[in-house]
N, C-alpha and C. Protein backbone atom coordinates (compact mmCIF):
# COMPACT_ATOMS: atom_id res chain seq x y z
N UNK A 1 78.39 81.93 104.61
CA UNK A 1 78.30 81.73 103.19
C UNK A 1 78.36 83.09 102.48
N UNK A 2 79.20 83.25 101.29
CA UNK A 2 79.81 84.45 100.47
C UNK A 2 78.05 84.33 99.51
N UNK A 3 77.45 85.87 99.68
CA UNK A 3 76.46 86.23 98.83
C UNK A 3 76.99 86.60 97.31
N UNK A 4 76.15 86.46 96.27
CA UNK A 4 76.76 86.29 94.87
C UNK A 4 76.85 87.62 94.84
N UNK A 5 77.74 88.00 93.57
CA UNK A 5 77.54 89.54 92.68
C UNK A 5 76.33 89.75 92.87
N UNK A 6 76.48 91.10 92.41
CA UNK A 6 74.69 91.72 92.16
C UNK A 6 75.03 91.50 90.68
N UNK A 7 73.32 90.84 90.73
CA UNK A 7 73.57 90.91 89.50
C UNK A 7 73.68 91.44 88.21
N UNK A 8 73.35 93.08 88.45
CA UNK A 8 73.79 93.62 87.07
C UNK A 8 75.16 93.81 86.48
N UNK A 9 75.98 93.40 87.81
CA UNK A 9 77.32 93.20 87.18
C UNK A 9 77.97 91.94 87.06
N UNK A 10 77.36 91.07 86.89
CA UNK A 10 77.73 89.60 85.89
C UNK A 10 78.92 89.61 86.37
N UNK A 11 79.63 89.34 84.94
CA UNK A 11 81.34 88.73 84.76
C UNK A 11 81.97 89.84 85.47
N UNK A 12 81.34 91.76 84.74
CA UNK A 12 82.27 92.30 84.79
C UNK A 12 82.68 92.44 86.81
N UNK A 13 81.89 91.89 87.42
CA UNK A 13 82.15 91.81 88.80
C UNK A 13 83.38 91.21 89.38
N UNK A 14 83.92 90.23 88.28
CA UNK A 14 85.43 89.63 88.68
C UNK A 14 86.26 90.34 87.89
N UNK A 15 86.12 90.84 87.07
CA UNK A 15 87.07 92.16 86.75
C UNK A 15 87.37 93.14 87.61
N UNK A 16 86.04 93.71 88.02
CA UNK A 16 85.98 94.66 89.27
C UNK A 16 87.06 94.37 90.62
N UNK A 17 86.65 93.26 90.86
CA UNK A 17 87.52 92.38 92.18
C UNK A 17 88.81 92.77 91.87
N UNK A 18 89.09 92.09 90.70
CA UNK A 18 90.95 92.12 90.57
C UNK A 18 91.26 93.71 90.16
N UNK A 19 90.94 94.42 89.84
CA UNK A 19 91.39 95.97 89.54
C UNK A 19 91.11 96.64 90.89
N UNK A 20 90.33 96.32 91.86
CA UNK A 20 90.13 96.74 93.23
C UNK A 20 91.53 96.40 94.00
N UNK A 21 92.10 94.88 93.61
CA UNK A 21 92.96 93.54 94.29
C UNK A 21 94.14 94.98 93.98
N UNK A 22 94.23 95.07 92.39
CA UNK A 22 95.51 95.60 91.94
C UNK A 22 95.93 97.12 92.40
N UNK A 23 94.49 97.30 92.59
CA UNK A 23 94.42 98.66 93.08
C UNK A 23 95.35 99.01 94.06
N UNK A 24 95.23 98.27 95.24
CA UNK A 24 95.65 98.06 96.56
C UNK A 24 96.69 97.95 96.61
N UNK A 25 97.25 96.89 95.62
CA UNK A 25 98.64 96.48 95.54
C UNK A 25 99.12 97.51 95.05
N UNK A 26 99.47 98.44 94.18
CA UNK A 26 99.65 99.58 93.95
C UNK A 26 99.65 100.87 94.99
N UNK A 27 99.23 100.97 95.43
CA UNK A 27 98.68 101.61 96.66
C UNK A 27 100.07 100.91 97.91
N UNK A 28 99.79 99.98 97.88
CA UNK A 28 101.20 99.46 98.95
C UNK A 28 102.72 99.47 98.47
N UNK A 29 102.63 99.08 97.34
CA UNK A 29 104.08 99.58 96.61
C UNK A 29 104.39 101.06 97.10
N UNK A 30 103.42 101.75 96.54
CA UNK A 30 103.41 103.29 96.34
C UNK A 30 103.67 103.90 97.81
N UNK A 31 103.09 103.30 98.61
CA UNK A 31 103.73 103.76 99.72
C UNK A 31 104.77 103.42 100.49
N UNK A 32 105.56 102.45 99.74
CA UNK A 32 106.93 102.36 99.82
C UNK A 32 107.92 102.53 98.76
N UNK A 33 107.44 103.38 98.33
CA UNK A 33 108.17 104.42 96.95
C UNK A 33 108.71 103.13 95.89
N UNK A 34 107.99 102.00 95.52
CA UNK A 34 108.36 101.26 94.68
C UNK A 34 107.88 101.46 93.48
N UNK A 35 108.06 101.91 92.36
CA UNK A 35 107.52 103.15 91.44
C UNK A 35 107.28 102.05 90.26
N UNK A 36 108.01 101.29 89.99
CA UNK A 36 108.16 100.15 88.95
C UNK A 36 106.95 99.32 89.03
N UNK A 37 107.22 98.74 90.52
CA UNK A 37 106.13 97.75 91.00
C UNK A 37 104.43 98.40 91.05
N UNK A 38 104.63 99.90 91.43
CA UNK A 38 103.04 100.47 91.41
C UNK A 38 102.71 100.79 89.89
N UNK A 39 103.77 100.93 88.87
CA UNK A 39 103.10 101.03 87.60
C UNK A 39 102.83 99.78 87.08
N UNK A 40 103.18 98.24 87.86
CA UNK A 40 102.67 97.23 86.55
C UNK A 40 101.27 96.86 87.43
N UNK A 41 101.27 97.48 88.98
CA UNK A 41 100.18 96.85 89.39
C UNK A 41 98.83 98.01 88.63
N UNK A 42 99.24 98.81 89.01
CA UNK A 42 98.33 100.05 88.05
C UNK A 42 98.35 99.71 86.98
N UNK A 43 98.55 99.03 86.14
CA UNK A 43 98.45 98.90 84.98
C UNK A 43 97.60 97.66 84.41
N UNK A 44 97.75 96.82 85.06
CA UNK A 44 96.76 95.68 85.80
C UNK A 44 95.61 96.01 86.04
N UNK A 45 95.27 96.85 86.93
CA UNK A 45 94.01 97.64 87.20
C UNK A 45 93.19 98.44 86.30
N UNK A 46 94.50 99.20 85.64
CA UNK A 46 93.20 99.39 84.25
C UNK A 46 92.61 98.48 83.69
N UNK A 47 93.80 97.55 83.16
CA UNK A 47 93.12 96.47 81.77
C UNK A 47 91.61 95.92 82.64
N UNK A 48 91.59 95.34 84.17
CA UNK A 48 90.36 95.02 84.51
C UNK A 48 89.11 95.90 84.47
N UNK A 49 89.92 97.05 84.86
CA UNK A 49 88.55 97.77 84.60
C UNK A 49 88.12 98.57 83.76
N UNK A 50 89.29 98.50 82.51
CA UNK A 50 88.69 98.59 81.23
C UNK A 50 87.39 97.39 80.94
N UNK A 51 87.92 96.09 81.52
CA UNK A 51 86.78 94.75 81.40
C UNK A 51 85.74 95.07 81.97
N UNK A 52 85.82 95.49 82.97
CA UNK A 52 84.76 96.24 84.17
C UNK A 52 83.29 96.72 83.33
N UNK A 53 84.23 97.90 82.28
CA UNK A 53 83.34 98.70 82.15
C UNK A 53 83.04 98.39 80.73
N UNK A 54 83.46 97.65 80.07
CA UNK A 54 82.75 97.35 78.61
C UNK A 54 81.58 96.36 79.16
N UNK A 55 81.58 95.47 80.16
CA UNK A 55 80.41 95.05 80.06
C UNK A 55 79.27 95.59 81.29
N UNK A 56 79.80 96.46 81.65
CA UNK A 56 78.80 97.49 82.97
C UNK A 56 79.03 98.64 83.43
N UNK A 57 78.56 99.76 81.79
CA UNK A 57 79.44 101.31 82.00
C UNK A 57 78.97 101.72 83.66
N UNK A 58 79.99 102.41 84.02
CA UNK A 58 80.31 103.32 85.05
C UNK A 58 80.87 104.45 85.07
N UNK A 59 80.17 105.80 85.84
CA UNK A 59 80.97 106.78 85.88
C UNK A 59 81.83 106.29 86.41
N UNK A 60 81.73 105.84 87.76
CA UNK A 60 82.45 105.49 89.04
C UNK A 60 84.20 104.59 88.34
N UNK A 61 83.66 103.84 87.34
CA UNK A 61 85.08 103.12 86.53
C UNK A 61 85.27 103.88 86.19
N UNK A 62 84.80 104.55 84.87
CA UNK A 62 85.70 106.04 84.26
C UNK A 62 86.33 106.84 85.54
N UNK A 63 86.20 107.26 86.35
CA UNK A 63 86.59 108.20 86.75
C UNK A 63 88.25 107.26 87.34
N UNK A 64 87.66 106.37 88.08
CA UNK A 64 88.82 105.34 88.58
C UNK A 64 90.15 105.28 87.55
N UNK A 65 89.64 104.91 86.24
CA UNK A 65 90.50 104.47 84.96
C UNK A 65 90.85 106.12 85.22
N UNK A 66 90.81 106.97 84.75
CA UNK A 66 91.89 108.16 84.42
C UNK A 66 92.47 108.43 85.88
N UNK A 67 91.83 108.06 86.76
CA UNK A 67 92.94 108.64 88.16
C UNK A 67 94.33 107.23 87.74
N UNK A 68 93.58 106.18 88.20
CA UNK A 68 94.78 105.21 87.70
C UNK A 68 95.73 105.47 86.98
N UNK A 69 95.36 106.31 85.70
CA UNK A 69 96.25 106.52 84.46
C UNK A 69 97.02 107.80 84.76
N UNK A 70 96.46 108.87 85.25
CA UNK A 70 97.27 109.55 85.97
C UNK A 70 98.33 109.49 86.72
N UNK A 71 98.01 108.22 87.21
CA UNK A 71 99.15 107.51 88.62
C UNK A 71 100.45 107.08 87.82
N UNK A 72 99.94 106.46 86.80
CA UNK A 72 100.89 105.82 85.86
C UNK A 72 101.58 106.40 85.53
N UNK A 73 101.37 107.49 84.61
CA UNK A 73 101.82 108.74 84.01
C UNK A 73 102.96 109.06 84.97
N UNK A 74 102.84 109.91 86.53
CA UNK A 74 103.37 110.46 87.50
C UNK A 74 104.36 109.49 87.63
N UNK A 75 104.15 107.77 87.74
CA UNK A 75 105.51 107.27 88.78
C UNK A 75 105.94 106.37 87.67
N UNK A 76 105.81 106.57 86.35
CA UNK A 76 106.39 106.06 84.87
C UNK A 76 107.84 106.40 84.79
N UNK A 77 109.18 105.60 85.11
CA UNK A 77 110.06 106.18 84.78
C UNK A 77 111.09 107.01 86.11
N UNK A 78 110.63 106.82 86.85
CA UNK A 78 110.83 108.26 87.77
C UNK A 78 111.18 107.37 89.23
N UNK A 79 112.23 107.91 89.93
CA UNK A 79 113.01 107.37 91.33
C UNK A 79 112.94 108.84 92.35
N UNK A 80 111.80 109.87 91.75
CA UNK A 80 111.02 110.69 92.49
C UNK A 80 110.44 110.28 93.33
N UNK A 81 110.53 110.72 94.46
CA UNK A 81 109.67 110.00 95.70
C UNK A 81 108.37 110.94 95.76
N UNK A 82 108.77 112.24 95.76
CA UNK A 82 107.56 113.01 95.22
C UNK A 82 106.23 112.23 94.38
N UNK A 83 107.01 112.38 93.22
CA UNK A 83 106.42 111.67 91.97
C UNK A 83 105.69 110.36 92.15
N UNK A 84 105.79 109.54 93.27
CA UNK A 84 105.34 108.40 93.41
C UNK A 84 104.36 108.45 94.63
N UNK A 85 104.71 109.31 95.68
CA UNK A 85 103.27 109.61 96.77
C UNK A 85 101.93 110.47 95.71
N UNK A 86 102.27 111.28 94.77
CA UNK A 86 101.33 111.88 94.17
C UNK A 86 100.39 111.19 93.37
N UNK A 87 100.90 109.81 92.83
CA UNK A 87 101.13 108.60 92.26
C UNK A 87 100.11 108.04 92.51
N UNK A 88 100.28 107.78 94.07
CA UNK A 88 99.69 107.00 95.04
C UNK A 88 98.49 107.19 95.47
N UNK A 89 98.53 109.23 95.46
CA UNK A 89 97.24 109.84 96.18
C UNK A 89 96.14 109.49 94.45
N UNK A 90 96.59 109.39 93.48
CA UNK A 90 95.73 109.29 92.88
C UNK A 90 94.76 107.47 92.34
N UNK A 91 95.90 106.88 92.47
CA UNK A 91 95.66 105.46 92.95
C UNK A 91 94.64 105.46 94.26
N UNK A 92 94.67 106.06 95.25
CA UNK A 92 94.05 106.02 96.43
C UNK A 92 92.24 106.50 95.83
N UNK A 93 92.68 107.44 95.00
CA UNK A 93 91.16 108.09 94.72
C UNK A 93 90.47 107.32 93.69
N UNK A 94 91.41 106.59 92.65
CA UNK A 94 90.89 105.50 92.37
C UNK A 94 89.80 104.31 92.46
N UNK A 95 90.77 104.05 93.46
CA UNK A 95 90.11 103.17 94.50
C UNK A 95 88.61 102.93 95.15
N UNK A 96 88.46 104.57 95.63
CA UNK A 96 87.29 104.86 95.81
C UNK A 96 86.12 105.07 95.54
N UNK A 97 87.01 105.24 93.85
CA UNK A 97 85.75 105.15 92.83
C UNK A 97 85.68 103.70 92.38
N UNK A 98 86.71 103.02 92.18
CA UNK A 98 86.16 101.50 92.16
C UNK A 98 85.00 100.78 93.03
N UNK A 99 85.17 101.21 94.11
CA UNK A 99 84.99 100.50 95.30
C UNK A 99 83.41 101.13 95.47
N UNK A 100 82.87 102.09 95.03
CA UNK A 100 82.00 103.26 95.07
C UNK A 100 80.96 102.08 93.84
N UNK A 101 81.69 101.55 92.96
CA UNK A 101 80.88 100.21 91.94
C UNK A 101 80.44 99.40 92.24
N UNK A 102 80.34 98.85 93.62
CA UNK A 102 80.06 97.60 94.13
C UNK A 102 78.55 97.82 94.29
């Protein structure tokens, strides 16, 4: 049997989930230099954990949200393969700070 959220993070705990979900997915694009596909999943991941964090501030989200946005920024536009592992490494650190919320 699946134990509930904790509960100081309520709703914003299924926000959390899917910006973690999108995270990943981003993260797997990205490491197959799909630059398009890692910016709508990154982009996804903010809006949740913009939700995340209006109803349960976090450093750990802030910090996540600007690496994310960073990522965006880097593989926005661009058939740089460079541009899209750097992308990725920051999506990755992301992550960790998402995941660092639970």
């Amino acid at each position: 049997m699946r134990s509930p959220p904790p509960p100081q993070l309520g709703w914003a705990s299924d926000h959390l989930k899917q910006a973690i979900w999108e995270t990943k997915e981003a993260i797997a694009t990205g490491n197959h230099g799909q630059a398009a596909s890692f910016v709508e999943h990154s982009v996804e991941a903010v809006h949740h954990a913009h939700a995340a964090q209006a109803q349960h501030p976090s450093d750990h989200l802030k910090k996540g949200i600007a690496h994310l946005k960073k990522g965006i920024k880097l593989a926005k536009r661009t058939s740089s393969i460079h541009r899209v592992e750097k992308a990725t490494a920051h999506a990755e650190t992301a992550l960790s700070h998402l995941e660092a919320v639970r």
